[in-house]
Protein backbone atom coordinates (compact mmCIF):
# COMPACT_ATOMS: atom_id res chain seq x y z
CA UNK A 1 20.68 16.98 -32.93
CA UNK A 2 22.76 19.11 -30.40
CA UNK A 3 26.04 18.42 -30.23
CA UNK A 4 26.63 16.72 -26.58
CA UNK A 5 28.89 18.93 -24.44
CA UNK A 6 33.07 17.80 -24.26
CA UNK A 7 33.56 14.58 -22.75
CA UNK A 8 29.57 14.55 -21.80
CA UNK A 9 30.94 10.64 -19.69
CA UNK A 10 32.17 12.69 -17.21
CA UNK A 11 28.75 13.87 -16.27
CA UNK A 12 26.73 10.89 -17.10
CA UNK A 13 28.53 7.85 -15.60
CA UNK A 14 29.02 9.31 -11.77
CA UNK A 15 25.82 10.04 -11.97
CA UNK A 16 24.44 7.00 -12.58
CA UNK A 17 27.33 5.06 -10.82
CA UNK A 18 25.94 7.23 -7.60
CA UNK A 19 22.37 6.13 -8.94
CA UNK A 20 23.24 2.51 -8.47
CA UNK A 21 24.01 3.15 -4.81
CA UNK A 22 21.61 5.67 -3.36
CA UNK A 23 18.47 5.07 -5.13
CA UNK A 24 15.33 5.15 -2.97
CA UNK A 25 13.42 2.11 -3.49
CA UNK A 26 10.21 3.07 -4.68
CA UNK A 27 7.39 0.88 -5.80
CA UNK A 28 7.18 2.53 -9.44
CA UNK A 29 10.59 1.62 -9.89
CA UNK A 30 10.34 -2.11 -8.80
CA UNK A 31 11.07 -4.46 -11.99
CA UNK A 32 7.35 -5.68 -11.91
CA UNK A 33 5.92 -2.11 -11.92
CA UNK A 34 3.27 -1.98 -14.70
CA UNK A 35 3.04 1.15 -17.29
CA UNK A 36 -0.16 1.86 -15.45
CA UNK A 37 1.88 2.40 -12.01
CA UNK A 38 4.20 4.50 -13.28
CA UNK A 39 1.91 7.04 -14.86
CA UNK A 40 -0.02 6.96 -11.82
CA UNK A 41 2.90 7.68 -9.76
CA UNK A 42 3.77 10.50 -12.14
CA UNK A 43 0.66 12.23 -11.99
CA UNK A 44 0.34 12.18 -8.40
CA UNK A 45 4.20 13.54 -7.66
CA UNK A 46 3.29 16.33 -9.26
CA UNK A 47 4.28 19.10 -6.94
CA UNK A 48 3.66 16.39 -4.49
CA UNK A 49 6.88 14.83 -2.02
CA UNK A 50 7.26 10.91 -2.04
CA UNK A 51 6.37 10.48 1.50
CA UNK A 52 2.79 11.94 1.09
CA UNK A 53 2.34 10.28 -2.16
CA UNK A 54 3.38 6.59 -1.52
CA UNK A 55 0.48 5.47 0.74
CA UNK A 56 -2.37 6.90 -1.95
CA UNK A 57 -0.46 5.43 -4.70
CA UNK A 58 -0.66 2.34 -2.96
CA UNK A 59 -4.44 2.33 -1.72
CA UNK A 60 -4.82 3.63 -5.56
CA UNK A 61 -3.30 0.44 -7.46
CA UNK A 62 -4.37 -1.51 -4.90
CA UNK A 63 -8.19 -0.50 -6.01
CA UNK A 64 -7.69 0.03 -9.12
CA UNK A 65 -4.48 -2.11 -10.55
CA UNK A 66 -5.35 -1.52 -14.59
CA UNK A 67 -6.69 1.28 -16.56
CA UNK A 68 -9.72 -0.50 -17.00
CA UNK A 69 -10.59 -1.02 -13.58
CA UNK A 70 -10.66 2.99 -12.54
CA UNK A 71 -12.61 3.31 -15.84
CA UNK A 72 -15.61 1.34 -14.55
CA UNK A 73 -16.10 3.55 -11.40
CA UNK A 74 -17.27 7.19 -11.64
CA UNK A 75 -14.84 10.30 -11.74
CA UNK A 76 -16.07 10.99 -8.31
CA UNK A 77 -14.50 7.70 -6.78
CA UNK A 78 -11.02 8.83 -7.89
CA UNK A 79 -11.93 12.52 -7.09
CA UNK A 80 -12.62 10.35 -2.98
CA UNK A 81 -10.29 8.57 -3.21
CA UNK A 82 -7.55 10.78 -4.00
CA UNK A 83 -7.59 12.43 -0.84
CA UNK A 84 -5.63 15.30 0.75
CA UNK A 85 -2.71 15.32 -1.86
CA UNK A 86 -3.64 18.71 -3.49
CA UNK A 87 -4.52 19.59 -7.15
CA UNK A 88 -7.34 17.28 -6.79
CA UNK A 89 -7.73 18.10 -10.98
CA UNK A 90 -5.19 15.25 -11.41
CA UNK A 91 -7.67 12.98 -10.35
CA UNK A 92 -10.39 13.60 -13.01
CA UNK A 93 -7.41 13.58 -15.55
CA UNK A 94 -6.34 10.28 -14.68
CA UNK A 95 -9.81 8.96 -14.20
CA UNK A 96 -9.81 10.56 -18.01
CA UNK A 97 -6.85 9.24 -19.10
CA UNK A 98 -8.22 5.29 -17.41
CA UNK A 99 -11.38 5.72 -19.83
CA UNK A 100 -9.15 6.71 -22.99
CA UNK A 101 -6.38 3.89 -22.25
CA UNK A 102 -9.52 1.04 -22.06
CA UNK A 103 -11.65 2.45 -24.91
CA UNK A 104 -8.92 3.32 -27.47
CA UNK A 105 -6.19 1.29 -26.33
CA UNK A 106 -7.43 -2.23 -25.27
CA UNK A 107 -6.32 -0.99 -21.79
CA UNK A 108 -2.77 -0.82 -22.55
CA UNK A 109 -0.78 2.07 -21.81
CA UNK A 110 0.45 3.08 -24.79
CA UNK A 111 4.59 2.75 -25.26
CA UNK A 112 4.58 5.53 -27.99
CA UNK A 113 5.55 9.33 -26.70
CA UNK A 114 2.90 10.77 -29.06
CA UNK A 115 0.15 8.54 -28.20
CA UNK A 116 0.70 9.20 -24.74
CA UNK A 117 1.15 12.84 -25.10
CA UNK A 118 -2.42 12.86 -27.14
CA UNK A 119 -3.96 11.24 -23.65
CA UNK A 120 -6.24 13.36 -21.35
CA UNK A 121 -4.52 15.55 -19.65
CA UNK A 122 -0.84 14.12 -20.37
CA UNK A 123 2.14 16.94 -20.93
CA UNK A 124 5.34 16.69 -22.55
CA UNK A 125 6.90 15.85 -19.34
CA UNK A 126 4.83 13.24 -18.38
CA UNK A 127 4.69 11.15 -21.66
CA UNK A 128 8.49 11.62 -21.68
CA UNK A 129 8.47 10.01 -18.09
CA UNK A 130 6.08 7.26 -18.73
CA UNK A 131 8.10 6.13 -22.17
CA UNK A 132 11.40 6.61 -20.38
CA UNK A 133 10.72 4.90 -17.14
CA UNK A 134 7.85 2.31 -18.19
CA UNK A 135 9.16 1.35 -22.01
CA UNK A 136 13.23 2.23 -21.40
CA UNK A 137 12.92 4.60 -24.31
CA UNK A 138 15.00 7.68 -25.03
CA UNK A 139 13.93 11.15 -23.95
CA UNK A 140 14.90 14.15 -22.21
CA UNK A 141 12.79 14.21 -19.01
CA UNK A 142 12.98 17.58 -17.66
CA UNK A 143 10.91 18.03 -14.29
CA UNK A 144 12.04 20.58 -11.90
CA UNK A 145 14.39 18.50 -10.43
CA UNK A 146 16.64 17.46 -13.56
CA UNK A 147 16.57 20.95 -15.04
CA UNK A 148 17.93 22.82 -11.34
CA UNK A 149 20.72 20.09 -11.76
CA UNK A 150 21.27 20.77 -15.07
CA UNK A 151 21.18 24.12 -14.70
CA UNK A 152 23.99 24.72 -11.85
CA UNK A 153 25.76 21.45 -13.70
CA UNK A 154 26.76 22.62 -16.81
CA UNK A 155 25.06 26.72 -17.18
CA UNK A 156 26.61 27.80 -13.85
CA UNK A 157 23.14 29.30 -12.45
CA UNK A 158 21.47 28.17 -9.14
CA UNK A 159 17.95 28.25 -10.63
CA UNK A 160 16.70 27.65 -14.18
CA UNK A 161 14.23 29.89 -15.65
CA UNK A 162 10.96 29.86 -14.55
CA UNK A 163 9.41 28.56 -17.69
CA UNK A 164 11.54 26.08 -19.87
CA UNK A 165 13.34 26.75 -22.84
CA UNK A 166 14.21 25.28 -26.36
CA UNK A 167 18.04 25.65 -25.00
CA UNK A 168 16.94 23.37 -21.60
CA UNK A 169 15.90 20.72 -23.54
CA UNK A 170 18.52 20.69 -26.26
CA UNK A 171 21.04 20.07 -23.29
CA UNK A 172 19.34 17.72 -22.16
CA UNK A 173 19.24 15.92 -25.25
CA UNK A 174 22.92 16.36 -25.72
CA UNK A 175 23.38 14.63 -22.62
CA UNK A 176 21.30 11.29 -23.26
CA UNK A 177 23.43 8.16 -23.43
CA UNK A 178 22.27 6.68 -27.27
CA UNK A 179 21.27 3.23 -25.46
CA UNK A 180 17.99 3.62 -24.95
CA UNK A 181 17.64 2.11 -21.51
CA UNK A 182 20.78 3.76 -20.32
CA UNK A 183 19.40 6.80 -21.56
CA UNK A 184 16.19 5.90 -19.73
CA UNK A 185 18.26 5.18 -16.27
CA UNK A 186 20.01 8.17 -16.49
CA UNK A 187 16.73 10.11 -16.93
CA UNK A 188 15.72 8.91 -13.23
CA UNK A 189 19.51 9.39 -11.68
CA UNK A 190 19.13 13.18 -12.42
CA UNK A 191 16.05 13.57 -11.23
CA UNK A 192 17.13 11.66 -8.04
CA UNK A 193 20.54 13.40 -7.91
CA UNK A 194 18.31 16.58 -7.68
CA UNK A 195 15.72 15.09 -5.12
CA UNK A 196 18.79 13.59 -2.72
CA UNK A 197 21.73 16.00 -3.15
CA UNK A 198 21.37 19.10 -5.46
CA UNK A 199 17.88 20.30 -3.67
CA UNK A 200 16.75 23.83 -4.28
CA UNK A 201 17.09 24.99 -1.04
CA UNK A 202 20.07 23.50 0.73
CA UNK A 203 22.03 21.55 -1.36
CA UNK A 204 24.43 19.07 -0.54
CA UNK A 205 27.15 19.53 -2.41
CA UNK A 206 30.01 17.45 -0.41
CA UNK A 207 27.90 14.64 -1.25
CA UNK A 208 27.86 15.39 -5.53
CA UNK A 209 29.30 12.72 -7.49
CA UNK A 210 30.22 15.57 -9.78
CA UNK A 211 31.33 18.64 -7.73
CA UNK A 212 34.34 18.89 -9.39
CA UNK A 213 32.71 19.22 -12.90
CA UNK A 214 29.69 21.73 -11.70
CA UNK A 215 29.96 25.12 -12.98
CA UNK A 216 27.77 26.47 -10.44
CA UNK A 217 30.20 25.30 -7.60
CA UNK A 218 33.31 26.06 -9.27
CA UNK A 219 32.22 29.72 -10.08
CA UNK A 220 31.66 29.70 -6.25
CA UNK A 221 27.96 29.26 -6.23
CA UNK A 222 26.85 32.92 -7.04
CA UNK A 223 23.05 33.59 -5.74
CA UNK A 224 20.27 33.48 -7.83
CA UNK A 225 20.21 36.55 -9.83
CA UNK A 226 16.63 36.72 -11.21
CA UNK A 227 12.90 37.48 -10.11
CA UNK A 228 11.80 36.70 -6.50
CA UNK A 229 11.34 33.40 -6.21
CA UNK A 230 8.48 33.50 -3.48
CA UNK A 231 7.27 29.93 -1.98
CA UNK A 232 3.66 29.23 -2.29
CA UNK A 233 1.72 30.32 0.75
CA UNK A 234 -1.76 27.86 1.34
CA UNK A 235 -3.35 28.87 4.62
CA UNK A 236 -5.95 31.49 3.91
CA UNK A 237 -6.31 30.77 0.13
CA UNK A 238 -8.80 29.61 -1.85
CA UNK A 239 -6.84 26.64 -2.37
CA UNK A 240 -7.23 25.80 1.37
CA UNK A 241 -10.71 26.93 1.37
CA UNK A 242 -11.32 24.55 -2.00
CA UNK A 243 -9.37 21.18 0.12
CA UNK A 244 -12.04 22.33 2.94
CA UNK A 245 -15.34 22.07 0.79
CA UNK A 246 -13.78 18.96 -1.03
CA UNK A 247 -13.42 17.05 2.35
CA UNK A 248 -16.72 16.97 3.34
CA UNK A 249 -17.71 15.76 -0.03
CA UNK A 250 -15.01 12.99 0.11
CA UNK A 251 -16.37 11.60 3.39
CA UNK A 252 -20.13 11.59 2.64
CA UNK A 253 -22.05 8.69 2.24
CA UNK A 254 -24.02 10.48 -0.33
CA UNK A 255 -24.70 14.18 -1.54
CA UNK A 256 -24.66 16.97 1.02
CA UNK A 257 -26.71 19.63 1.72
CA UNK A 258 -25.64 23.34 1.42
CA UNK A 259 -25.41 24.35 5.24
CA UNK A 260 -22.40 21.15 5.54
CA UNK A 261 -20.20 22.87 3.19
CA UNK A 262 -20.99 26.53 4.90
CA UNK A 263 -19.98 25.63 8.42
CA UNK A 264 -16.56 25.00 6.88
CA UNK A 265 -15.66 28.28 5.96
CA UNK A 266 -16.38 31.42 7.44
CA UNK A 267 -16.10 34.02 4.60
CA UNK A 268 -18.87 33.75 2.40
CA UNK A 269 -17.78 35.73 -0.39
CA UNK A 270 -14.70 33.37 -0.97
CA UNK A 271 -16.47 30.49 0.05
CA UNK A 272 -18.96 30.49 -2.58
CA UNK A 273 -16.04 31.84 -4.84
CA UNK A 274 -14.03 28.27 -3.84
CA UNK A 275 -17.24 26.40 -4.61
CA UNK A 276 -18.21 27.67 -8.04
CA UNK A 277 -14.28 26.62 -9.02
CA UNK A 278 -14.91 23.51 -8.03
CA UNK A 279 -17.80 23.39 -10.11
CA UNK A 280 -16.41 25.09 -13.11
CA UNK A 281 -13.42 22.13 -12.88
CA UNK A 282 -15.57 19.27 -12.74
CA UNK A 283 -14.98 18.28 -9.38
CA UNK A 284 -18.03 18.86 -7.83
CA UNK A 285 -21.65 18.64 -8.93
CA UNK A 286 -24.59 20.96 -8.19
CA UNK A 287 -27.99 18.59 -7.99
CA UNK A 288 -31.25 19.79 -9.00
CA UNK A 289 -32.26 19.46 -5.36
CA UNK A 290 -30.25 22.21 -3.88
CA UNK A 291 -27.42 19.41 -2.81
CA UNK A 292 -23.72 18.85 -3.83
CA UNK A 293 -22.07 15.69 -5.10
CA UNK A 294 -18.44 14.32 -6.37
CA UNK A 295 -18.71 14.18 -10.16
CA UNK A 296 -20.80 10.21 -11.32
């Protein structure tokens, strides 16, 4: 195991002394949040703020409060009713993960990090999440957040690299408390540290319970010096043109006919480009009579 880094308290308990005090209260982190809720939740912040993700997670475990409950309706019903947050793949992996939790694991999430990494669609990050936040277990959880934090915290950087490394996570290791559910807290006060204060863009550093012990800060806060870091651009793209041709889908009583999903679009070439994705992904079907459907 890595060594933790020289007097590693000094990172770890303002942190989660500032935890105790600015924490958002979320739903997923009540005390009566189920496994279930939290890996929804996980899945759907994907690359996905709070503020757009808290009313579909609550329509979601409203509808469908256990595994076992989102396994008895078709993929399409989770492809519906997972609206306009983006990525709309997520969707079909939890609906996969629902049917894989109730037929393997008497609808129980499981508590073990393998297990849930073995699940339908489930990374390294998110089994690490879902044992650290649902079971109080001990794991680095590295989403974008912890590992900017991390990286201007104790490397000096403003970024980390764009895909992460062996060395990321063996900080991050160094760092856990050995209490498991201190270890499992802390997990959550980085990533909210990042979310609140350290933000990619414009951080607020006046408010950091550790300025004094950030590298990054105390080497003056040099600029990123790496690849372009562009921001994701949407209007125009296939992505946009995908969300368009999923929409009418979502609010159809039934399947639709071709000329519905043309009038949405007005270049054909990447229309029909858009719609055989969609296809290809599982996330719409093509009927034998010429008409298109969610997934059943």
């Amino acid at each position: 195991m890595t060594a933790a880094p020289p007097n590693a308290a000094r990172y770890t308990e303002p942190i989660l002394g500032w935890y105790d005090e600015h924490a958002r209260d979320l739903p997923w982190r009540a005390p009566g949040a189920t496994p279930w809720a939290i890996l929804v939740s996980e899945i759907m912040l994907q690359q996905t703020p709070v503020a757009r993700v808290l009313p579909v997670w609550q329509q979601w475990m409203e509808r469908w409060p256990t595994p076992a409950a989102l396994a008895a309706e078709p993929s399409g019903e989770a492809v519906r009713a997972w609206g306009r947050l983006g990525y709309p793949r997520r969707a079909l992996r939890l609906h996969a993960c629902a049917v894989a939790i109730t037929e393997q694991h008497g609808g129980q999430v499981p508590s073990s990090y393998d297990v849930l990494r073995a699940l339908p669609g489930i990374g390294a990050y998110t089994a690490a999440a879902v044992a650290s936040f649902a079971y109080r277990q001990r794991h680095a959880v590295l989403d974008t957040n912890v590992r900017r934090v991390l990286a201007r915290l104790l490397t000096g950087v403003e970024y980390p690299p764009k895909s992460q490394t062996a060395a990321e996570v063996a900080l991050a290791e160094s760092l856990l408390p050995h209490d498991p559910p201190t270890a499992a807290r802390w997990a959550v006060a980085v990533m909210e540290l990042g979310a609140l204060v350290c933000t990619a863009r414009t951080p607020r550093c006046v408010d950091c319970p550790v300025l004094s012990s950030c590298a990054w800060h105390r080497a003056g806060r040099p600029a990123y010096d790496g690849p372009p870091r562009r921001g994701q651009t949407y209007a125009g793209t296939d992505r946009q043109c995908r969300g368009r041709l999923l929409a009418v889908l979502r609010h159809a009583d039934g399947p639709v006919d071709k000329p519905a999903l043309d009038v949405v679009w007005s270049d054909p070439v990447q229309r029909e480009r858009a719609l055989d994705g969609l296809i290809a992904d599982g996330l719409v079907d093509p009927l034998d009579d010429g008409r298109y459907a969610l997934p059943s």
